[in-house]
PDB file of N, CA and C in Angstrom:
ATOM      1  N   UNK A   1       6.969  -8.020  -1.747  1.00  0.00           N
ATOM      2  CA  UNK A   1       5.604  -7.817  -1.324  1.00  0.00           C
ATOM      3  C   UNK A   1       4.676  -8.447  -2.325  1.00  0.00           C
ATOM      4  N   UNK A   2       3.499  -8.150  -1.754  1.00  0.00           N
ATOM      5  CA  UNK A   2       2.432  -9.044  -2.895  1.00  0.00           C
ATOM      6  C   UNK A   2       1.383  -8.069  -3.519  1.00  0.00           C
ATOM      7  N   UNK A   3       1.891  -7.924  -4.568  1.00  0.00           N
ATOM      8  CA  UNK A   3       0.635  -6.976  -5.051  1.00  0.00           C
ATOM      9  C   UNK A   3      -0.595  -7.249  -5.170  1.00  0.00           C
ATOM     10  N   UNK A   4      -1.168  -6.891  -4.077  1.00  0.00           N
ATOM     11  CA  UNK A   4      -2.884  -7.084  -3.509  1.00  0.00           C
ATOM     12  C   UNK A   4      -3.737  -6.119  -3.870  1.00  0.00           C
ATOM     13  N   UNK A   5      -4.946  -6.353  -3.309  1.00  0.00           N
ATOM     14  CA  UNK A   5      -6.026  -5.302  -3.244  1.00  0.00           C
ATOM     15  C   UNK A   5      -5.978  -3.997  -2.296  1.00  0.00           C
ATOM     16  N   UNK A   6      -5.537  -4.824  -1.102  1.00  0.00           N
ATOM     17  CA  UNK A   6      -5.121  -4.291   0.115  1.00  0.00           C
ATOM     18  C   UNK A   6      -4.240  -2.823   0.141  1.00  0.00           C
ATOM     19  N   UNK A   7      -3.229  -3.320  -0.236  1.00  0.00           N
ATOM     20  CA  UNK A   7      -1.867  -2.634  -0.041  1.00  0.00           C
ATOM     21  C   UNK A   7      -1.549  -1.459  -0.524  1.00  0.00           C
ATOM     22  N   UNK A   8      -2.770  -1.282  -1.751  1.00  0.00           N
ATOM     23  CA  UNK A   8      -2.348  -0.072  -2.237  1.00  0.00           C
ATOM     24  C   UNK A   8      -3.753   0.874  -1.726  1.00  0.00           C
ATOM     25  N   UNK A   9      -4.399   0.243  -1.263  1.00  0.00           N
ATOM     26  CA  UNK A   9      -5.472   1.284  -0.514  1.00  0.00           C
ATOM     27  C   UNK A   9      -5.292   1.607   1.249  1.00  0.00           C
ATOM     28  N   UNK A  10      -4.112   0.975   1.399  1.00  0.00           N
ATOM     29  CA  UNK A  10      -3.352   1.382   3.089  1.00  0.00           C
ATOM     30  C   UNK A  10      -2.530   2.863   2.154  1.00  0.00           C
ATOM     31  N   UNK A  11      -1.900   2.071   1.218  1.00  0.00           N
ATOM     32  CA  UNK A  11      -0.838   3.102   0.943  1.00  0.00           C
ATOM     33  C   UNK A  11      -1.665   4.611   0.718  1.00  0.00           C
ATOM     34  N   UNK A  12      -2.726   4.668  -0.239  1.00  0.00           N
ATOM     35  CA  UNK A  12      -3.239   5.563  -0.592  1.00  0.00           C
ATOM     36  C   UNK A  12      -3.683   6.429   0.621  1.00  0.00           C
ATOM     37  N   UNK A  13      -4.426   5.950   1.586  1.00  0.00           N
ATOM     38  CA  UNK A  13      -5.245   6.179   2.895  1.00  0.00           C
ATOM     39  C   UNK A  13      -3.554   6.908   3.204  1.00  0.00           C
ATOM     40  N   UNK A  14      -2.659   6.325   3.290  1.00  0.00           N
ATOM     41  CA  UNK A  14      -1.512   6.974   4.019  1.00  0.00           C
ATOM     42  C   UNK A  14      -0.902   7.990   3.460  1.00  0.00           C
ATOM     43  N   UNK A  15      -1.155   8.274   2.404  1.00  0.00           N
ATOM     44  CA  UNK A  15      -0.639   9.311   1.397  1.00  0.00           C
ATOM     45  C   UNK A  15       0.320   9.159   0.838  1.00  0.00           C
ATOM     46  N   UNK A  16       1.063   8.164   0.777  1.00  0.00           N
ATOM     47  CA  UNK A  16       1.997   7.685   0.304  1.00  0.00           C
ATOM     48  C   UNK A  16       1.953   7.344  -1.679  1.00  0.00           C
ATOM     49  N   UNK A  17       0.872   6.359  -1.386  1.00  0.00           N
ATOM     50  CA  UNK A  17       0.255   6.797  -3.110  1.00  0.00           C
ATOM     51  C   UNK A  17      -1.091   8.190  -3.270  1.00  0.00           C
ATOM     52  N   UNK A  18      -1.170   8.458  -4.641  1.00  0.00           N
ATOM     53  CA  UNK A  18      -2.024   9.097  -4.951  1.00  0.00           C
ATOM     54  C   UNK A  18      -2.935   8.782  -6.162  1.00  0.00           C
ATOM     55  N   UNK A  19      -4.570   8.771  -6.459  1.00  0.00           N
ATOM     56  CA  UNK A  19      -4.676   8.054  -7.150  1.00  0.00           C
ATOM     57  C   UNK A  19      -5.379   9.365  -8.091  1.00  0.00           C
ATOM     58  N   UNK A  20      -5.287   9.064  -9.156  1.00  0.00           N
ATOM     59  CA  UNK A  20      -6.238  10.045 -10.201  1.00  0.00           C
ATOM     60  C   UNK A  20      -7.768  10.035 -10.437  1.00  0.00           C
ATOM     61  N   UNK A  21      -8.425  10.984 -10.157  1.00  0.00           N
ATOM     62  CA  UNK A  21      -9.696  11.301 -10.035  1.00  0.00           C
ATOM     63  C   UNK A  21     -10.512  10.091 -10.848  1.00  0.00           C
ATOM     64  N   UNK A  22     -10.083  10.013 -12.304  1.00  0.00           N
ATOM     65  CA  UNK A  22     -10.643   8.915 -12.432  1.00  0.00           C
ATOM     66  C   UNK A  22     -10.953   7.152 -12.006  1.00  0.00           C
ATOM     67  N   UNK A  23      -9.665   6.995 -11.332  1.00  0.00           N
ATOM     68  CA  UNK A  23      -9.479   6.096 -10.750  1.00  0.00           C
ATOM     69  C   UNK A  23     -10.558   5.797  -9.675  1.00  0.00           C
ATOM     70  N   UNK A  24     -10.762   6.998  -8.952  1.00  0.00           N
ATOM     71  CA  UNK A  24     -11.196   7.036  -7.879  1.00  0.00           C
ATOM     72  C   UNK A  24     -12.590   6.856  -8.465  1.00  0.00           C
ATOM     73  N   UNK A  25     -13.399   7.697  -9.297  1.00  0.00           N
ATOM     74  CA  UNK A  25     -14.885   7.355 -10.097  1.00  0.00           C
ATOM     75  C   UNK A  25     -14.808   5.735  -9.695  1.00  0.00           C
ATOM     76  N   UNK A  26     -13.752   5.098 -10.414  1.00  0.00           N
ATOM     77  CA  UNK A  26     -13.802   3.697 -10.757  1.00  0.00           C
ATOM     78  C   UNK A  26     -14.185   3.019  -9.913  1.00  0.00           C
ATOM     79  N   UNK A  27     -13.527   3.427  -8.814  1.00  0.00           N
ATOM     80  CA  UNK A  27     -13.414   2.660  -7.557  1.00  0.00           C
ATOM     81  C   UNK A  27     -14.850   2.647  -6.666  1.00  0.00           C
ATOM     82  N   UNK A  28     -15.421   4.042  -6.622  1.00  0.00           N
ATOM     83  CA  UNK A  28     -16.918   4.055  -5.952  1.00  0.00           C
ATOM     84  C   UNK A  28     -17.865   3.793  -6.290  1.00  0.00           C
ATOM     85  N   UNK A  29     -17.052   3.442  -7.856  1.00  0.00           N
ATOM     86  CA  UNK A  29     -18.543   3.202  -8.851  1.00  0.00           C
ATOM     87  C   UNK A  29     -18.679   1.403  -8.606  1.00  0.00           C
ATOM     88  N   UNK A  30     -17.661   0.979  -8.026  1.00  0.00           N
ATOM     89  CA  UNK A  30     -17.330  -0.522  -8.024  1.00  0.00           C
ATOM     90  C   UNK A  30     -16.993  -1.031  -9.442  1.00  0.00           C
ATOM     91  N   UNK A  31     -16.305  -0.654 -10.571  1.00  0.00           N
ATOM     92  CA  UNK A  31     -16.351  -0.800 -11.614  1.00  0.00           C
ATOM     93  C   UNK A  31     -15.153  -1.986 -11.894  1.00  0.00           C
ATOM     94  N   UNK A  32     -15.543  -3.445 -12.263  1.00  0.00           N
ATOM     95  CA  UNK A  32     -14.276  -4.197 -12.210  1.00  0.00           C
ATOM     96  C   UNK A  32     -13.303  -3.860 -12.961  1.00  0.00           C
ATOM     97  N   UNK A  33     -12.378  -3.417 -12.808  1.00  0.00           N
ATOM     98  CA  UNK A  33     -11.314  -3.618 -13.599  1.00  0.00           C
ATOM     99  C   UNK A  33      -9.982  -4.895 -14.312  1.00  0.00           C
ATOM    100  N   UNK A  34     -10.256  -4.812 -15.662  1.00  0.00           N
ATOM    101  CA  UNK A  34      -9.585  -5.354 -16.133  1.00  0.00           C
ATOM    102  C   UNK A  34      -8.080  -6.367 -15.586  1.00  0.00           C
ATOM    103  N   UNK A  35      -7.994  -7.758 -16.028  1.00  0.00           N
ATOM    104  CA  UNK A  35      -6.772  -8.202 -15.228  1.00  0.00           C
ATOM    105  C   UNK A  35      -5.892  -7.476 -16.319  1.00  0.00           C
ATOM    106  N   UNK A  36      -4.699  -6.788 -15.848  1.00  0.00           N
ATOM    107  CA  UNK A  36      -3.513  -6.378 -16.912  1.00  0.00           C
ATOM    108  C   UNK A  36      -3.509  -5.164 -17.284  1.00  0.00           C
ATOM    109  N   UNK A  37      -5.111  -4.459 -17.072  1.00  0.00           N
ATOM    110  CA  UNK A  37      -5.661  -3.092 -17.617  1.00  0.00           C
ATOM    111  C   UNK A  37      -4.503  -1.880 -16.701  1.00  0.00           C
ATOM    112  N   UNK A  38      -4.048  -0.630 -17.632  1.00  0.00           N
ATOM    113  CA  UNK A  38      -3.563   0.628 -17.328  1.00  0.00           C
ATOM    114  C   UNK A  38      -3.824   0.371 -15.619  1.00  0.00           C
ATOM    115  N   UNK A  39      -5.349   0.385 -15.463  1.00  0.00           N
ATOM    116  CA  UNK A  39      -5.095   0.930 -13.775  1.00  0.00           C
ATOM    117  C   UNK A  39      -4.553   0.008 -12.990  1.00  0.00           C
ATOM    118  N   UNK A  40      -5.129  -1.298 -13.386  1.00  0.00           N
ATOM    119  CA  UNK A  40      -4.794  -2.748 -12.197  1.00  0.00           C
ATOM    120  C   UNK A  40      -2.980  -2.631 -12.686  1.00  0.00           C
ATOM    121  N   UNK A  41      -2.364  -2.493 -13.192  1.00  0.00           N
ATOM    122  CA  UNK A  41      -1.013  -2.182 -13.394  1.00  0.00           C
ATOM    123  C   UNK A  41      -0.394  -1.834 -12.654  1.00  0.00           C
ATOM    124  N   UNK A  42      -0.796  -0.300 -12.976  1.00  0.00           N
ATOM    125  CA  UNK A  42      -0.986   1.070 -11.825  1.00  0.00           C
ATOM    126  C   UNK A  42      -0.510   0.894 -10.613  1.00  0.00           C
ATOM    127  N   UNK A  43      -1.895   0.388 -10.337  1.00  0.00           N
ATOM    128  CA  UNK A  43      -1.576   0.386  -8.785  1.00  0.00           C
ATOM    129  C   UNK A  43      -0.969  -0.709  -8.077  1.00  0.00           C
ATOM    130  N   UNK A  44      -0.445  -1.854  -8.910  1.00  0.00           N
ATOM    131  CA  UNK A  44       0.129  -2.983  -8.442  1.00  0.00           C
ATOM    132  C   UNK A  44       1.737  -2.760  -8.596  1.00  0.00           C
ATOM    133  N   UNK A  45       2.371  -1.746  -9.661  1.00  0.00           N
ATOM    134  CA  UNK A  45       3.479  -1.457  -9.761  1.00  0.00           C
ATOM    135  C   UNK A  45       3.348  -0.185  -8.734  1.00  0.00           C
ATOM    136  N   UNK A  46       3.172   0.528  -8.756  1.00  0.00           N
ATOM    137  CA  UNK A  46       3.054   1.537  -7.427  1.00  0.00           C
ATOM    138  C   UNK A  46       2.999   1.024  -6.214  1.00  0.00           C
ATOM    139  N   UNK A  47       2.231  -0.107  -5.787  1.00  0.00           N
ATOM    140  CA  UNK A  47       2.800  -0.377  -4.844  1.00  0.00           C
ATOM    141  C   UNK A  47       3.580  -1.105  -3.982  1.00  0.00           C
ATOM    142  N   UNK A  48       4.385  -1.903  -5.121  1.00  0.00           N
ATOM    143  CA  UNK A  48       5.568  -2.608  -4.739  1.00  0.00           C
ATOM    144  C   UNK A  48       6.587  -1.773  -4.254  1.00  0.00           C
ATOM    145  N   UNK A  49       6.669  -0.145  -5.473  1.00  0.00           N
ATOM    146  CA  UNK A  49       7.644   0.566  -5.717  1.00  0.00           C
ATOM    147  C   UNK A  49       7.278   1.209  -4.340  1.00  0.00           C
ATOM    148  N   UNK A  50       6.173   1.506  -4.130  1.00  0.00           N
ATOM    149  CA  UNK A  50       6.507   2.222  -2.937  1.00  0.00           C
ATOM    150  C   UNK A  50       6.672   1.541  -1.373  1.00  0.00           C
ATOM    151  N   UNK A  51       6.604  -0.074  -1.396  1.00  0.00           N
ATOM    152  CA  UNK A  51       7.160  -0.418  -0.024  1.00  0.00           C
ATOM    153  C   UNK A  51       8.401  -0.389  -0.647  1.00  0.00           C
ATOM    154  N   UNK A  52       8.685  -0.932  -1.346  1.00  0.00           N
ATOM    155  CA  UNK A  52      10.496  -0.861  -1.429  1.00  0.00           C
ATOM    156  C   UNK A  52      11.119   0.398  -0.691  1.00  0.00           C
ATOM    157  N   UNK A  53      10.520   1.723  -0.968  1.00  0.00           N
ATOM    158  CA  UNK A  53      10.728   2.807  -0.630  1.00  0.00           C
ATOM    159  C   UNK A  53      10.441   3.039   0.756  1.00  0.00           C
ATOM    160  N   UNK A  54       9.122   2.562   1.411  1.00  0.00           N
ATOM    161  CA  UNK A  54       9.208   2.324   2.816  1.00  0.00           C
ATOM    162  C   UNK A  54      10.258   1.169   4.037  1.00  0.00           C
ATOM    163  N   UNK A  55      10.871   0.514   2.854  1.00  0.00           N
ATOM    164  CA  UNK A  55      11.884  -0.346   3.569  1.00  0.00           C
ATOM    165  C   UNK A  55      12.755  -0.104   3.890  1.00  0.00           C
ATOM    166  N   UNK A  56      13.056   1.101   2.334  1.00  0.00           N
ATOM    167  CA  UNK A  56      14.631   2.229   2.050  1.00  0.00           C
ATOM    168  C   UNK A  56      14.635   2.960   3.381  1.00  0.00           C
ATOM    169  N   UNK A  57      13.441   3.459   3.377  1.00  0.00           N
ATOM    170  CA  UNK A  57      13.310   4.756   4.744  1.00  0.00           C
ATOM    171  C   UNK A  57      13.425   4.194   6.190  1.00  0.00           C
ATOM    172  N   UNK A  58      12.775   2.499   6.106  1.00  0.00           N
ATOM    173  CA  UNK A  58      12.724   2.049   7.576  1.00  0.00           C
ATOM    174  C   UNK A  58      14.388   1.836   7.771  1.00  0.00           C
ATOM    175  N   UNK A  59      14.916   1.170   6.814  1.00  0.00           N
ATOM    176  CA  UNK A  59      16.160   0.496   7.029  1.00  0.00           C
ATOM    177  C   UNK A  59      17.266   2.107   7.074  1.00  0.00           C
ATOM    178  N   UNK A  60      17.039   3.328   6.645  1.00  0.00           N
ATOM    179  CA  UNK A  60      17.873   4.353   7.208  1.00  0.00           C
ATOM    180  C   UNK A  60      17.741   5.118   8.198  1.00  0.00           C
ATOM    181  N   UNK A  61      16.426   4.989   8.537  1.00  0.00           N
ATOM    182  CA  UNK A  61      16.140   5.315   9.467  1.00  0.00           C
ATOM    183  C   UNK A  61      16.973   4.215  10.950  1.00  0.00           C
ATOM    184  N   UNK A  62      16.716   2.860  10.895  1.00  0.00           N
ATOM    185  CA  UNK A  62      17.360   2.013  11.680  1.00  0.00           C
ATOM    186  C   UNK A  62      18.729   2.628  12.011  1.00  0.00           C
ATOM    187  N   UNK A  63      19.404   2.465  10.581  1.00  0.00           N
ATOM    188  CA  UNK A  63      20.938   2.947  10.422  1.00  0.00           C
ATOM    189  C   UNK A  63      21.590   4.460  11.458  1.00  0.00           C
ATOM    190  N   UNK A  64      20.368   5.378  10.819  1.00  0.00           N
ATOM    191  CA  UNK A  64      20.256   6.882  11.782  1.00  0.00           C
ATOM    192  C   UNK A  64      20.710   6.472  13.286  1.00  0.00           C
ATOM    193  N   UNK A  65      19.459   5.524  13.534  1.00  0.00           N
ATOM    194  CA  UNK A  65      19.317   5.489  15.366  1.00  0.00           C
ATOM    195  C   UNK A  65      20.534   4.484  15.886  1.00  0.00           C
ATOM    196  N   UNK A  66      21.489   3.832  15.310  1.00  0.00           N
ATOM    197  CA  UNK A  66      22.375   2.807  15.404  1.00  0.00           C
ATOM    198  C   UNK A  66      23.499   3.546  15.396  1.00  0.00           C
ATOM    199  N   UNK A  67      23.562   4.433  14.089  1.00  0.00           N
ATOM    200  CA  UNK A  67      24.680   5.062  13.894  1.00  0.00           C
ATOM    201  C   UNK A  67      26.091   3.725  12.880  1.00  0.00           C
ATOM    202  N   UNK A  68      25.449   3.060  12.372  1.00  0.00           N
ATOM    203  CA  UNK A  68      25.875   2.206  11.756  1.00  0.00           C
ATOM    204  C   UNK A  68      24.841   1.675  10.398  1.00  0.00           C
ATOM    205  N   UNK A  69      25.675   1.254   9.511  1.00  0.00           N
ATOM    206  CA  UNK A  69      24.569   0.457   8.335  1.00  0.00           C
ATOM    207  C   UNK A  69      23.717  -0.880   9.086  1.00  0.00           C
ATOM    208  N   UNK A  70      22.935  -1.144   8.357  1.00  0.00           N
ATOM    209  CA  UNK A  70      22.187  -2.531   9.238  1.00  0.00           C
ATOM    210  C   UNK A  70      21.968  -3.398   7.996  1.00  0.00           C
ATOM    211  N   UNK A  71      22.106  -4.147   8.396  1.00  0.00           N
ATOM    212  CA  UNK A  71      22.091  -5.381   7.266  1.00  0.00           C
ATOM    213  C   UNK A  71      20.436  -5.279   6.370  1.00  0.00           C
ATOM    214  N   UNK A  72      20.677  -5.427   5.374  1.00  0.00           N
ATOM    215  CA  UNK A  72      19.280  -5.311   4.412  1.00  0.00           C
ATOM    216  C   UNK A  72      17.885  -6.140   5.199  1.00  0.00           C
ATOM    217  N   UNK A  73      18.662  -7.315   5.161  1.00  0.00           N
ATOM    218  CA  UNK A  73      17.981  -8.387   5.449  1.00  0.00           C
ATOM    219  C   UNK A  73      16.978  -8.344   7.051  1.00  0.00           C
ATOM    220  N   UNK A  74      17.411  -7.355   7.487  1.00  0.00           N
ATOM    221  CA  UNK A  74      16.585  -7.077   8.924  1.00  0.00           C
ATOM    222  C   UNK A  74      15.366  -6.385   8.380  1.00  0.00           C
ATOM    223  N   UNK A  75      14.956  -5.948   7.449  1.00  0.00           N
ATOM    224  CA  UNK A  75      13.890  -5.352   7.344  1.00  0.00           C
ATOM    225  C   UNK A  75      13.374  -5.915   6.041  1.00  0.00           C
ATOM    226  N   UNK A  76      11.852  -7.275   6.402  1.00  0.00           N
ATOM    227  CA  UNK A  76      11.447  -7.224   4.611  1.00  0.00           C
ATOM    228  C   UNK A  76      10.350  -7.022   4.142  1.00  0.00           C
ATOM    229  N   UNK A  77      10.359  -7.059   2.981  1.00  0.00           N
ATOM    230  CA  UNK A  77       8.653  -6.064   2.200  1.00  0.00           C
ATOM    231  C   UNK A  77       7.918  -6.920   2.434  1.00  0.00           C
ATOM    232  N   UNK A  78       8.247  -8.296   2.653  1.00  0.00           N
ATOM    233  CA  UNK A  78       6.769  -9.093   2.798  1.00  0.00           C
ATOM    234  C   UNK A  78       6.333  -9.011   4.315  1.00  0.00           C
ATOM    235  N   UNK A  79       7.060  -9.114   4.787  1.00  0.00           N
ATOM    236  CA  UNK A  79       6.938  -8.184   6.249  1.00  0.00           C
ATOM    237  C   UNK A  79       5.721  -6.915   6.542  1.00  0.00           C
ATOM    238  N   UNK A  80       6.426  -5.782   5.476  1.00  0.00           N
ATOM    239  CA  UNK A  80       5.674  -5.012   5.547  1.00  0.00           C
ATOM    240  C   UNK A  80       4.502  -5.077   4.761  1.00  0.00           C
ATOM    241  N   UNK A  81       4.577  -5.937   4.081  1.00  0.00           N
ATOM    242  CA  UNK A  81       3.291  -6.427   3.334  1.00  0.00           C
ATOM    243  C   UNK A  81       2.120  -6.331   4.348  1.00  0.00           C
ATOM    244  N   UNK A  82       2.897  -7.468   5.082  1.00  0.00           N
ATOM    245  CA  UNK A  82       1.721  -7.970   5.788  1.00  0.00           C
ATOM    246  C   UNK A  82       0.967  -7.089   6.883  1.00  0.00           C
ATOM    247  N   UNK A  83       1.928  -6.710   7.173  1.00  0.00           N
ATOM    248  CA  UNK A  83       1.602  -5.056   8.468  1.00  0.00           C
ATOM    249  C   UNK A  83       0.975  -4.629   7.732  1.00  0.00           C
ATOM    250  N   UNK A  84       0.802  -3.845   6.394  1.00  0.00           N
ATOM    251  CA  UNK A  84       0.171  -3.098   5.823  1.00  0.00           C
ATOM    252  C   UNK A  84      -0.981  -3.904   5.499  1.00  0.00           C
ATOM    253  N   UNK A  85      -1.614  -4.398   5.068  1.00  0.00           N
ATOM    254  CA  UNK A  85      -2.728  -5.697   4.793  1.00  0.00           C
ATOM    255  C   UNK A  85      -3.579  -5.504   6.022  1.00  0.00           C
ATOM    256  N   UNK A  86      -2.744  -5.948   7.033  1.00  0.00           N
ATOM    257  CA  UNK A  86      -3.727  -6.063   8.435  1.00  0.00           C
ATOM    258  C   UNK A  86      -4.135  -4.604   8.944  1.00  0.00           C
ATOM    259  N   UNK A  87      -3.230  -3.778   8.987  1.00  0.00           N
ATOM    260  CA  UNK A  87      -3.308  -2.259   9.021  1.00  0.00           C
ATOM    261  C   UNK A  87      -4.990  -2.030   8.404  1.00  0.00           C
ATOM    262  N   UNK A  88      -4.641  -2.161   6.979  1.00  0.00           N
ATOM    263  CA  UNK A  88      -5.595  -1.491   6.161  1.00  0.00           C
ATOM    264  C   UNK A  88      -7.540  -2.356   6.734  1.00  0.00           C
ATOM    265  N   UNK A  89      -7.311  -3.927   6.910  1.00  0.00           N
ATOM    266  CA  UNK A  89      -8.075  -4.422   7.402  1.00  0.00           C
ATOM    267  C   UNK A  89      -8.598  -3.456   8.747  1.00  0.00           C
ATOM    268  N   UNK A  90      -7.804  -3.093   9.649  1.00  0.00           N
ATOM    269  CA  UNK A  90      -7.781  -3.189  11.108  1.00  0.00           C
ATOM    270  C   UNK A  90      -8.758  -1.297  10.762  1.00  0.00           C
ATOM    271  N   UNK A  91      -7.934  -0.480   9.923  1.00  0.00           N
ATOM    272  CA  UNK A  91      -8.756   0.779   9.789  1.00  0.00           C
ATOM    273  C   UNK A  91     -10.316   1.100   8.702  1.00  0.00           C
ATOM    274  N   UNK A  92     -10.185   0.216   7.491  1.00  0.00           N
ATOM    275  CA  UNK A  92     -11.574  -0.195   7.198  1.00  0.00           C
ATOM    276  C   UNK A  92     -12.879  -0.596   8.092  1.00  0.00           C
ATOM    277  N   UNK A  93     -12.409  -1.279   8.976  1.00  0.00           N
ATOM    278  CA  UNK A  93     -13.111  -1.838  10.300  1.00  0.00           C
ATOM    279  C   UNK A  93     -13.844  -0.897  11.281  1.00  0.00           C
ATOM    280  N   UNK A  94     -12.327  -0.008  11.163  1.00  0.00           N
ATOM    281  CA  UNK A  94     -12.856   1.375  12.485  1.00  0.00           C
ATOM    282  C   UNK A  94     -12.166   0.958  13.624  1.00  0.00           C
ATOM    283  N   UNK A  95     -11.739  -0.761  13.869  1.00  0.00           N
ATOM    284  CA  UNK A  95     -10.573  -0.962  14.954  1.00  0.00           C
ATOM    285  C   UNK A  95      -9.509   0.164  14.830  1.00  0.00           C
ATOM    286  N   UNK A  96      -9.149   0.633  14.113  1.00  0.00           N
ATOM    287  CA  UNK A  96      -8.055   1.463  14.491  1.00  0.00           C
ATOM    288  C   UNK A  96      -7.991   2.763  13.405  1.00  0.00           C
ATOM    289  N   UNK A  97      -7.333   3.739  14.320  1.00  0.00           N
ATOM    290  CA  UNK A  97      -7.337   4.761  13.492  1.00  0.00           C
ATOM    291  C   UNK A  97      -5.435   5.281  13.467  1.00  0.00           C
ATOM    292  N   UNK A  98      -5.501   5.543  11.921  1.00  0.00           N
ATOM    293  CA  UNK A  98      -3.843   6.372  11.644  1.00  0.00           C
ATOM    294  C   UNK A  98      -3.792   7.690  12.785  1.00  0.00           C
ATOM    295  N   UNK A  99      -3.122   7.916  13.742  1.00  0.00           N
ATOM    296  CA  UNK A  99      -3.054   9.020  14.397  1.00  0.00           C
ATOM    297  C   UNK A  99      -1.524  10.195  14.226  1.00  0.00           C
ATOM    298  N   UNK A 100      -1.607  11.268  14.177  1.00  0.00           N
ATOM    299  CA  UNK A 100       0.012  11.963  13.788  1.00  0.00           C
ATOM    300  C   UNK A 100       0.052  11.943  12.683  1.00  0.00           C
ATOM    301  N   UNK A 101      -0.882  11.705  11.566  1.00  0.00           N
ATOM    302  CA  UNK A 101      -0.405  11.902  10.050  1.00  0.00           C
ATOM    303  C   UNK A 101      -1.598  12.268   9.569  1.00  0.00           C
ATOM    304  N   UNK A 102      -1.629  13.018   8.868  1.00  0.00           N
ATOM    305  CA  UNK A 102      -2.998  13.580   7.563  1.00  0.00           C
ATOM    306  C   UNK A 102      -2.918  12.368   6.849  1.00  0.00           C
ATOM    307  N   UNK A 103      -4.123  11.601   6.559  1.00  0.00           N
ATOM    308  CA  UNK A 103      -4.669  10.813   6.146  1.00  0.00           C
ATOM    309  C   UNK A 103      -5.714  10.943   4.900  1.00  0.00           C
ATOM    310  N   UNK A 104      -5.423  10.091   3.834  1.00  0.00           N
ATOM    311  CA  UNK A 104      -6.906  10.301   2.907  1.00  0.00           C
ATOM    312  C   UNK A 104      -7.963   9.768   3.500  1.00  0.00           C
ATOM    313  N   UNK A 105      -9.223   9.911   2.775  1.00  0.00           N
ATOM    314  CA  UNK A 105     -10.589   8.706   2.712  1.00  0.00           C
ATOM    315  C   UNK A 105      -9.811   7.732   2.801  1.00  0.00           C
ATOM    316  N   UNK A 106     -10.256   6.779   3.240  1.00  0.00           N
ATOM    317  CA  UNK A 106     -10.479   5.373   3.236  1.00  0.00           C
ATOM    318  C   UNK A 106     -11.090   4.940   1.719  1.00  0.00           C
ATOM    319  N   UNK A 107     -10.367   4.327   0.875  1.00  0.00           N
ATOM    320  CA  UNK A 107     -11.167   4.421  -0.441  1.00  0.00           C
ATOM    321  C   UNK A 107     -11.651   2.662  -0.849  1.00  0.00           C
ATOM    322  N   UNK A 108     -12.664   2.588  -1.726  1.00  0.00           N
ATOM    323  CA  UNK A 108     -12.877   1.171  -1.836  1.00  0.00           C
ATOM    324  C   UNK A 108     -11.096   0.598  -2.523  1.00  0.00           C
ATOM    325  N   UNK A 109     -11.310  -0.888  -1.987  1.00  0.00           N
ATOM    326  CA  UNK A 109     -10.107  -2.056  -3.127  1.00  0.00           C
ATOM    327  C   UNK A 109     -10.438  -1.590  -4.120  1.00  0.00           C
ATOM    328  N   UNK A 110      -9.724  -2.434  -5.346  1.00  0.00           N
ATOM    329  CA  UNK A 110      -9.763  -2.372  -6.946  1.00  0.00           C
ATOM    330  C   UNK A 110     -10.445  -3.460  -6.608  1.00  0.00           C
ATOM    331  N   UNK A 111     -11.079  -3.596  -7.554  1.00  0.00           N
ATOM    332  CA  UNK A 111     -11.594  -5.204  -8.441  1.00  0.00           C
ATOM    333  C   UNK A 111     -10.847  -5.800  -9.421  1.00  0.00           C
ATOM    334  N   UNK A 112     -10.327  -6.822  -9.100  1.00  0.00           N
ATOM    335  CA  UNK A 112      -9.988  -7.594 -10.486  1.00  0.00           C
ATOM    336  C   UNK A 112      -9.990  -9.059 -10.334  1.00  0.00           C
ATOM    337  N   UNK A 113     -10.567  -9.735 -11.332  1.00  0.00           N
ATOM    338  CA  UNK A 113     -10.607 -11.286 -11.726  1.00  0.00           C
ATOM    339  C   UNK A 113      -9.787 -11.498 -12.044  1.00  0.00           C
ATOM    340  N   UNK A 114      -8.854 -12.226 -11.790  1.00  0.00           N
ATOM    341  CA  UNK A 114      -7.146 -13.072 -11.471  1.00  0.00           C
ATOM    342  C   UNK A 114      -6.832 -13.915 -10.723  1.00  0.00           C
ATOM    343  N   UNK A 115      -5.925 -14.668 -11.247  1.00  0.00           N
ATOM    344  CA  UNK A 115      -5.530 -15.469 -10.944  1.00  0.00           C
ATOM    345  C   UNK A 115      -4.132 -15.098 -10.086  1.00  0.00           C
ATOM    346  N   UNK A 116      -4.091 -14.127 -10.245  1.00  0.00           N
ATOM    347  CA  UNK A 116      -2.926 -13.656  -9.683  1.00  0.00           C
ATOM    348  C   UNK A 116      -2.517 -13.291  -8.248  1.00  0.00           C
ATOM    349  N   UNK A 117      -4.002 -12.752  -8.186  1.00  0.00           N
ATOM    350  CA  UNK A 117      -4.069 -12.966  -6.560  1.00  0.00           C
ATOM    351  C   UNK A 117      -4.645 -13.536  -5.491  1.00  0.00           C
TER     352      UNK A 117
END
């Protein structure tokens, strides 16, 4: 996956990540954050770690309904990258809403100046 702006504010909205109060100051305050800084870290290692973990769950879940293992390779993070990206676009918008799951705020991106992304 690509550690974006995006991805970890689908994840968060989904409850999947959680972010610390201060973080969150940061975020409404629009406060740029640092390239490399504790938080831009944060949330860029969090949310690799946690599609990996949504791939783990899609791909046993597959396995469940098959009743067989399924090859890794049928399910990939940049894949879900991208679902998640457009997702997060598509509910920022108000086009679409998460339905069947408790949901956070909708919280602002991070800021960061990089080259990285």
């Amino acid at each position: 996956m690509f550690a974006d702006y995006r991805v970890p504010q689908i994840l968060h909205h989904l409850g999947i990540l959680s972010y610390p109060s201060s973080l969150v100051r940061m975020l409404y305050a629009g406060t740029m954050l640092e390239s490399g800084c504790k938080e831009e870290l944060s949330l860029r290692s969090a949310s690799i770690i946690a599609v990996e973990r949504v791939r783990e769950e899609i791909l046993r879940l597959i396995a469940e309904e098959v009743g067989a293992e399924e090859e890794e390779g049928t399910v990939s993070s940049v894949l879900i990258d991208f679902y998640l990206w457009d997702l997060a676009k598509r509910v920022e918008s108000g086009e679409e809403k998460i339905e069947g799951i408790e949901t956070a705020v909708m919280m602002p991106t991070h800021r960061t100046r990089s080259i990285w992304y």
